[in-house]
N, C-alpha and C. Protein backbone atom coordinates (compact mmCIF):
# COMPACT_ATOMS: atom_id res chain seq x y z
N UNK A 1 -94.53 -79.98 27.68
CA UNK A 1 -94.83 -81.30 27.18
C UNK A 1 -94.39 -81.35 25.72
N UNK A 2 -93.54 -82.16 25.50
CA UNK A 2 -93.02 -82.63 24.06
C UNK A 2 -93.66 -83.25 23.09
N UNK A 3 -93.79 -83.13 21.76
CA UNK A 3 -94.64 -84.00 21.13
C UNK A 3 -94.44 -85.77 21.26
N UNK A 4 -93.08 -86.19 21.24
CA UNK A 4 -93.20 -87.22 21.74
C UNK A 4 -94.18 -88.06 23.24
N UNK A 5 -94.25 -86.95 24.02
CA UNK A 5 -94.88 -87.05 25.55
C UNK A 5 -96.58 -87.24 24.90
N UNK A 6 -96.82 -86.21 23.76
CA UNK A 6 -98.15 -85.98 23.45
C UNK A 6 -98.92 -87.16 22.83
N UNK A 7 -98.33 -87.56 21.41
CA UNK A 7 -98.16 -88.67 21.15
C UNK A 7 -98.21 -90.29 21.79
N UNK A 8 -97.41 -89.91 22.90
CA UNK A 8 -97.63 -91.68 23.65
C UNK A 8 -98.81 -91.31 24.45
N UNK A 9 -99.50 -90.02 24.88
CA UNK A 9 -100.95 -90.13 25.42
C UNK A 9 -101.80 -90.51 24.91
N UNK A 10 -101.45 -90.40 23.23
CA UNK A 10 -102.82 -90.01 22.56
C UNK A 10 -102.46 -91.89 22.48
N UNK A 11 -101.49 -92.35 22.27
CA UNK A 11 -101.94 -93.64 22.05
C UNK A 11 -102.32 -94.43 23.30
N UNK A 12 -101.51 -93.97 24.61
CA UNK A 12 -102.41 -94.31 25.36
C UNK A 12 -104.00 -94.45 25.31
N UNK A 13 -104.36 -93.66 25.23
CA UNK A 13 -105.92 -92.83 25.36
C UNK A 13 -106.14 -93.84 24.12
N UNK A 14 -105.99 -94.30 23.02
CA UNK A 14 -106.51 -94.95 21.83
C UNK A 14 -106.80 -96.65 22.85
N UNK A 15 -105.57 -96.79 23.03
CA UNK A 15 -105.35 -98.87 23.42
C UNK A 15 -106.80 -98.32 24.38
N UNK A 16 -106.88 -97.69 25.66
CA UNK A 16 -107.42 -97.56 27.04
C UNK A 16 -108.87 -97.80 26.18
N UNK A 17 -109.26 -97.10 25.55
CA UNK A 17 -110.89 -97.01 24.72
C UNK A 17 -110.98 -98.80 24.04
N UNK A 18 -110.28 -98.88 23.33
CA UNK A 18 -109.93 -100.09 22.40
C UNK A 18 -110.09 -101.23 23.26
N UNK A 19 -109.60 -101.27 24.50
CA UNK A 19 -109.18 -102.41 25.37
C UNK A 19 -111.04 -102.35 25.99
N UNK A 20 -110.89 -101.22 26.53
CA UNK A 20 -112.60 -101.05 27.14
C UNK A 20 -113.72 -101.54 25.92
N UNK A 21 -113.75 -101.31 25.00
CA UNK A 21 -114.45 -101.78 24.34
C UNK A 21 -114.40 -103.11 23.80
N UNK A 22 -113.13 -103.40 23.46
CA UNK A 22 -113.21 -105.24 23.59
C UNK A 22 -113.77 -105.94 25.12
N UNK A 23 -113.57 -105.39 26.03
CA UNK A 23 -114.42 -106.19 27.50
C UNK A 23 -115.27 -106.12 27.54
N UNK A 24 -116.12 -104.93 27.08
CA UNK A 24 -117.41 -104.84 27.35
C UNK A 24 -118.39 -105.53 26.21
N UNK A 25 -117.73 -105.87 24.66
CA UNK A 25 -117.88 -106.84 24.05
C UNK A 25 -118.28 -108.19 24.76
N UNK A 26 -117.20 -108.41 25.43
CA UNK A 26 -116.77 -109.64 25.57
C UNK A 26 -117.93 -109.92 26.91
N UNK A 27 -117.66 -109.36 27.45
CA UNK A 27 -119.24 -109.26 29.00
C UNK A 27 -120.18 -110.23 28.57
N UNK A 28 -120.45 -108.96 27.29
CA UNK A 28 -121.75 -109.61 26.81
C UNK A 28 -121.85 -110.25 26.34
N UNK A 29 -121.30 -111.29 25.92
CA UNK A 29 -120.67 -112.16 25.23
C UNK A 29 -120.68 -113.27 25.84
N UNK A 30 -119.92 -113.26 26.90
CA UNK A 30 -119.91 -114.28 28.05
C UNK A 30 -121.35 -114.39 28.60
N UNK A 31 -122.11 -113.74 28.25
CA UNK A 31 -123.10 -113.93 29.63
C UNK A 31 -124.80 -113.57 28.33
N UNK A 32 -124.93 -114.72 27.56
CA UNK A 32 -126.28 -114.81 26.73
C UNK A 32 -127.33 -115.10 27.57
N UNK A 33 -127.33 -115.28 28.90
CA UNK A 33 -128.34 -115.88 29.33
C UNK A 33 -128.81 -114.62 30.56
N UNK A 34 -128.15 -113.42 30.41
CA UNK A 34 -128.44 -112.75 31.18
C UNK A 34 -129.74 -111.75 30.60
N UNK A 35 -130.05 -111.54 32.11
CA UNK A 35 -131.95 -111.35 32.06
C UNK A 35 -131.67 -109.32 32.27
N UNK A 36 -132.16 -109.04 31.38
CA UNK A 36 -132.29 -107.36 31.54
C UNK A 36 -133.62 -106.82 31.79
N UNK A 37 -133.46 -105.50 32.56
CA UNK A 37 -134.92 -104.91 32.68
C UNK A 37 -135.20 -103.84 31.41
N UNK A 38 -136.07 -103.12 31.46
CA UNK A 38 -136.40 -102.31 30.14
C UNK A 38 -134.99 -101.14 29.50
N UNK A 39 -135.05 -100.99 30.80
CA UNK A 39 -133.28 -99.51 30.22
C UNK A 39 -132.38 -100.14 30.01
N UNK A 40 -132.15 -101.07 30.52
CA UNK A 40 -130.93 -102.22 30.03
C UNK A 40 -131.24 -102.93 28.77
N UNK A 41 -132.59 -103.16 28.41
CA UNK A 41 -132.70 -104.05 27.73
C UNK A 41 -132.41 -102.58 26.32
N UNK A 42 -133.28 -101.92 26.07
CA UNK A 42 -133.17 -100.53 25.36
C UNK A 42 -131.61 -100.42 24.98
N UNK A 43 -130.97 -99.67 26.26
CA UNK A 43 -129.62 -100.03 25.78
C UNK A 43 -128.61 -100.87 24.51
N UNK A 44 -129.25 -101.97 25.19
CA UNK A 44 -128.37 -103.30 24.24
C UNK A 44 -129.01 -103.51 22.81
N UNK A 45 -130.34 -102.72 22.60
CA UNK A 45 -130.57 -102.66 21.40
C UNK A 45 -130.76 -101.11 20.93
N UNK A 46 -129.76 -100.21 21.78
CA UNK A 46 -129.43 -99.33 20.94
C UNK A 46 -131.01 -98.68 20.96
N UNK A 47 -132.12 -98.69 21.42
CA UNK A 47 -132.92 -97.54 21.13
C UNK A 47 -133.68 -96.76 22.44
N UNK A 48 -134.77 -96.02 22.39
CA UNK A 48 -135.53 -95.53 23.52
C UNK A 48 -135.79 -96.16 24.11
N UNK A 49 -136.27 -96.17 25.45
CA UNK A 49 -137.00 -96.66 26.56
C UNK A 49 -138.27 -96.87 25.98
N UNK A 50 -138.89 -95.56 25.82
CA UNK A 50 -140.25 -95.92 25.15
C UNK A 50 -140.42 -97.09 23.99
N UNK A 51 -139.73 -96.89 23.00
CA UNK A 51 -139.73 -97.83 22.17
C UNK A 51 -139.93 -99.01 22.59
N UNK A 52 -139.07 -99.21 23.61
CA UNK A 52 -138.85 -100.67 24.08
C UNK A 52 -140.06 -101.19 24.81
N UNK A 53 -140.86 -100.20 25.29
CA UNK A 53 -142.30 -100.62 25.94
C UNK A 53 -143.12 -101.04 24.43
N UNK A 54 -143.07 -99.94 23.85
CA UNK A 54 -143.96 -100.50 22.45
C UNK A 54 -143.75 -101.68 21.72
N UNK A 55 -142.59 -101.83 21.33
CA UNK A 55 -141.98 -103.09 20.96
C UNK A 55 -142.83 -104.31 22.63
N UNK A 56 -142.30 -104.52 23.50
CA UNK A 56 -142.75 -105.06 24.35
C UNK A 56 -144.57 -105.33 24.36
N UNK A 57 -145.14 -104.63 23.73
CA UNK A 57 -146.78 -104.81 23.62
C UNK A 57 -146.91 -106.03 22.02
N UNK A 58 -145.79 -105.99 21.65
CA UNK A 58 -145.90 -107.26 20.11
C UNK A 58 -145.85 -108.38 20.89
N UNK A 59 -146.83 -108.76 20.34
CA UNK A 59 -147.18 -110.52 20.46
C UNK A 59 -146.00 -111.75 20.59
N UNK A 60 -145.10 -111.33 19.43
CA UNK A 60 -143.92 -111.97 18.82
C UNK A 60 -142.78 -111.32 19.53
N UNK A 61 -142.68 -110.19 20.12
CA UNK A 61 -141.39 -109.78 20.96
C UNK A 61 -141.40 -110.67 22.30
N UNK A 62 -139.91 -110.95 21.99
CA UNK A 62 -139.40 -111.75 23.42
C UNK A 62 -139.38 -111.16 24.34
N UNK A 63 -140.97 -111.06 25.68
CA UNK A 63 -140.12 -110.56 26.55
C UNK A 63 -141.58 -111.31 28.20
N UNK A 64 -140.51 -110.99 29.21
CA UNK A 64 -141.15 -111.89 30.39
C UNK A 64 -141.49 -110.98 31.38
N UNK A 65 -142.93 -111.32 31.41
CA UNK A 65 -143.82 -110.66 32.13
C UNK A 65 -143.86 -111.29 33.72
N UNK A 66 -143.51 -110.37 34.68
CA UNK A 66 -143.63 -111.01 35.80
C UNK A 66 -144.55 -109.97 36.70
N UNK A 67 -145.55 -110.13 36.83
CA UNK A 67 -146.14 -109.14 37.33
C UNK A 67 -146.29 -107.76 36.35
N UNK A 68 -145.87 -106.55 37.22
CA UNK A 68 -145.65 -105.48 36.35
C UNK A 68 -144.51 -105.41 35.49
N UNK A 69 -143.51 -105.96 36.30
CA UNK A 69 -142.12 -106.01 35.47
C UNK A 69 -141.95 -106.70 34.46
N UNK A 70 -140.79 -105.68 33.47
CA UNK A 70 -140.76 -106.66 32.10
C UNK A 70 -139.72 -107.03 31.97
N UNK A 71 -139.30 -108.21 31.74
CA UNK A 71 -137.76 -108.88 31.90
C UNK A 71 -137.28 -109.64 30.41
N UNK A 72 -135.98 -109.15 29.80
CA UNK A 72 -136.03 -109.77 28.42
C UNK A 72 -134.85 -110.50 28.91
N UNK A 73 -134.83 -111.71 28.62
CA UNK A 73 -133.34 -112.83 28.18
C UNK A 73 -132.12 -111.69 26.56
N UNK A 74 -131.41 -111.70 27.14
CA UNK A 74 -129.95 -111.50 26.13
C UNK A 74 -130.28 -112.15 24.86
N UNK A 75 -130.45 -113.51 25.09
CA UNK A 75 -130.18 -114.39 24.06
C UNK A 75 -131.21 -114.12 22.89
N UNK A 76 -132.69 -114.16 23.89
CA UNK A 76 -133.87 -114.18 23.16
C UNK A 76 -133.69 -112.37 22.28
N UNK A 77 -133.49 -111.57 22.53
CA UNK A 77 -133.12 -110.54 21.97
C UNK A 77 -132.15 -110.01 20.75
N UNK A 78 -131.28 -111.01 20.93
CA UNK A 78 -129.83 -111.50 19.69
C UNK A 78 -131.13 -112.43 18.65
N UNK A 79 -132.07 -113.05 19.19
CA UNK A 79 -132.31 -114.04 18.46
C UNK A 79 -133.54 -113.27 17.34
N UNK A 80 -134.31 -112.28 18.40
CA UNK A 80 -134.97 -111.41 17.30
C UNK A 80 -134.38 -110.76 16.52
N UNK A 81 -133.05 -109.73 16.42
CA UNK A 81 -132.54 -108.93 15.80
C UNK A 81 -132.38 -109.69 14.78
N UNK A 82 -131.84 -110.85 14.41
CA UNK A 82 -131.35 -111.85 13.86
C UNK A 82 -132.89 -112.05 12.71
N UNK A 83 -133.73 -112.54 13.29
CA UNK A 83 -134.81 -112.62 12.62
C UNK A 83 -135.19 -111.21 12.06
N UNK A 84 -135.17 -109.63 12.36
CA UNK A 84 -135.40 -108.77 11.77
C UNK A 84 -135.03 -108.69 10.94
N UNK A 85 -133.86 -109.16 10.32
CA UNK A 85 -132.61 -109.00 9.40
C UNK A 85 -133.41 -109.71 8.33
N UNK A 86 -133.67 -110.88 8.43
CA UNK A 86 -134.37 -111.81 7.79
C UNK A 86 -135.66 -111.43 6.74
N UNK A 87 -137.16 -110.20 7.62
CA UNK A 87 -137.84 -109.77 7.73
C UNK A 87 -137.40 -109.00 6.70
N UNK A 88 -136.44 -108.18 6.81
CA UNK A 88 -136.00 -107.17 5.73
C UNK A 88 -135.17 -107.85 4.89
């Protein structure tokens, strides 16, 4: 394998990450109104599971109780972070 050969992988391998990460941007992006459960919801704000139960026991955290299950809106979640910012 030639460095030229090596080279067009590595940029391969750069766009392939680059491209994946602009869609998966964009997903979420497209879709504010989508309803997540706790690991999903955790996820999208980047912290623990647990956390996200604790956070979930605040008065003021957005989130929908259906029974046992806890269900947060996208939007309502963008809309707290937003207000944390504020807070600090």
């Amino acid at each position: 394998m030639g460095l030229d050969q090596i080279i067009k992988e590595s940029i391969r391998e750069v766009v392939r990450e680059e491209i994946h990460a602009a869609l998966a941007s964009f997903q979420q992006q497209s879709q504010p109104n989508k309803v997540m459960r706790v690991k999903e919801a955790a996820a999208f704000l980047n912290i623990a599971v647990c956390r996200m139960y604790e956070l979930a026991n605040h008065p003021k955290f957005p989130v929908i109780r259906e029974g046992r299950k806890l269900l947060f809106l996208q939007k309502d979640l963008e809309a707290w972070l937003e207000a944390q910012k504020e807070v600090i």
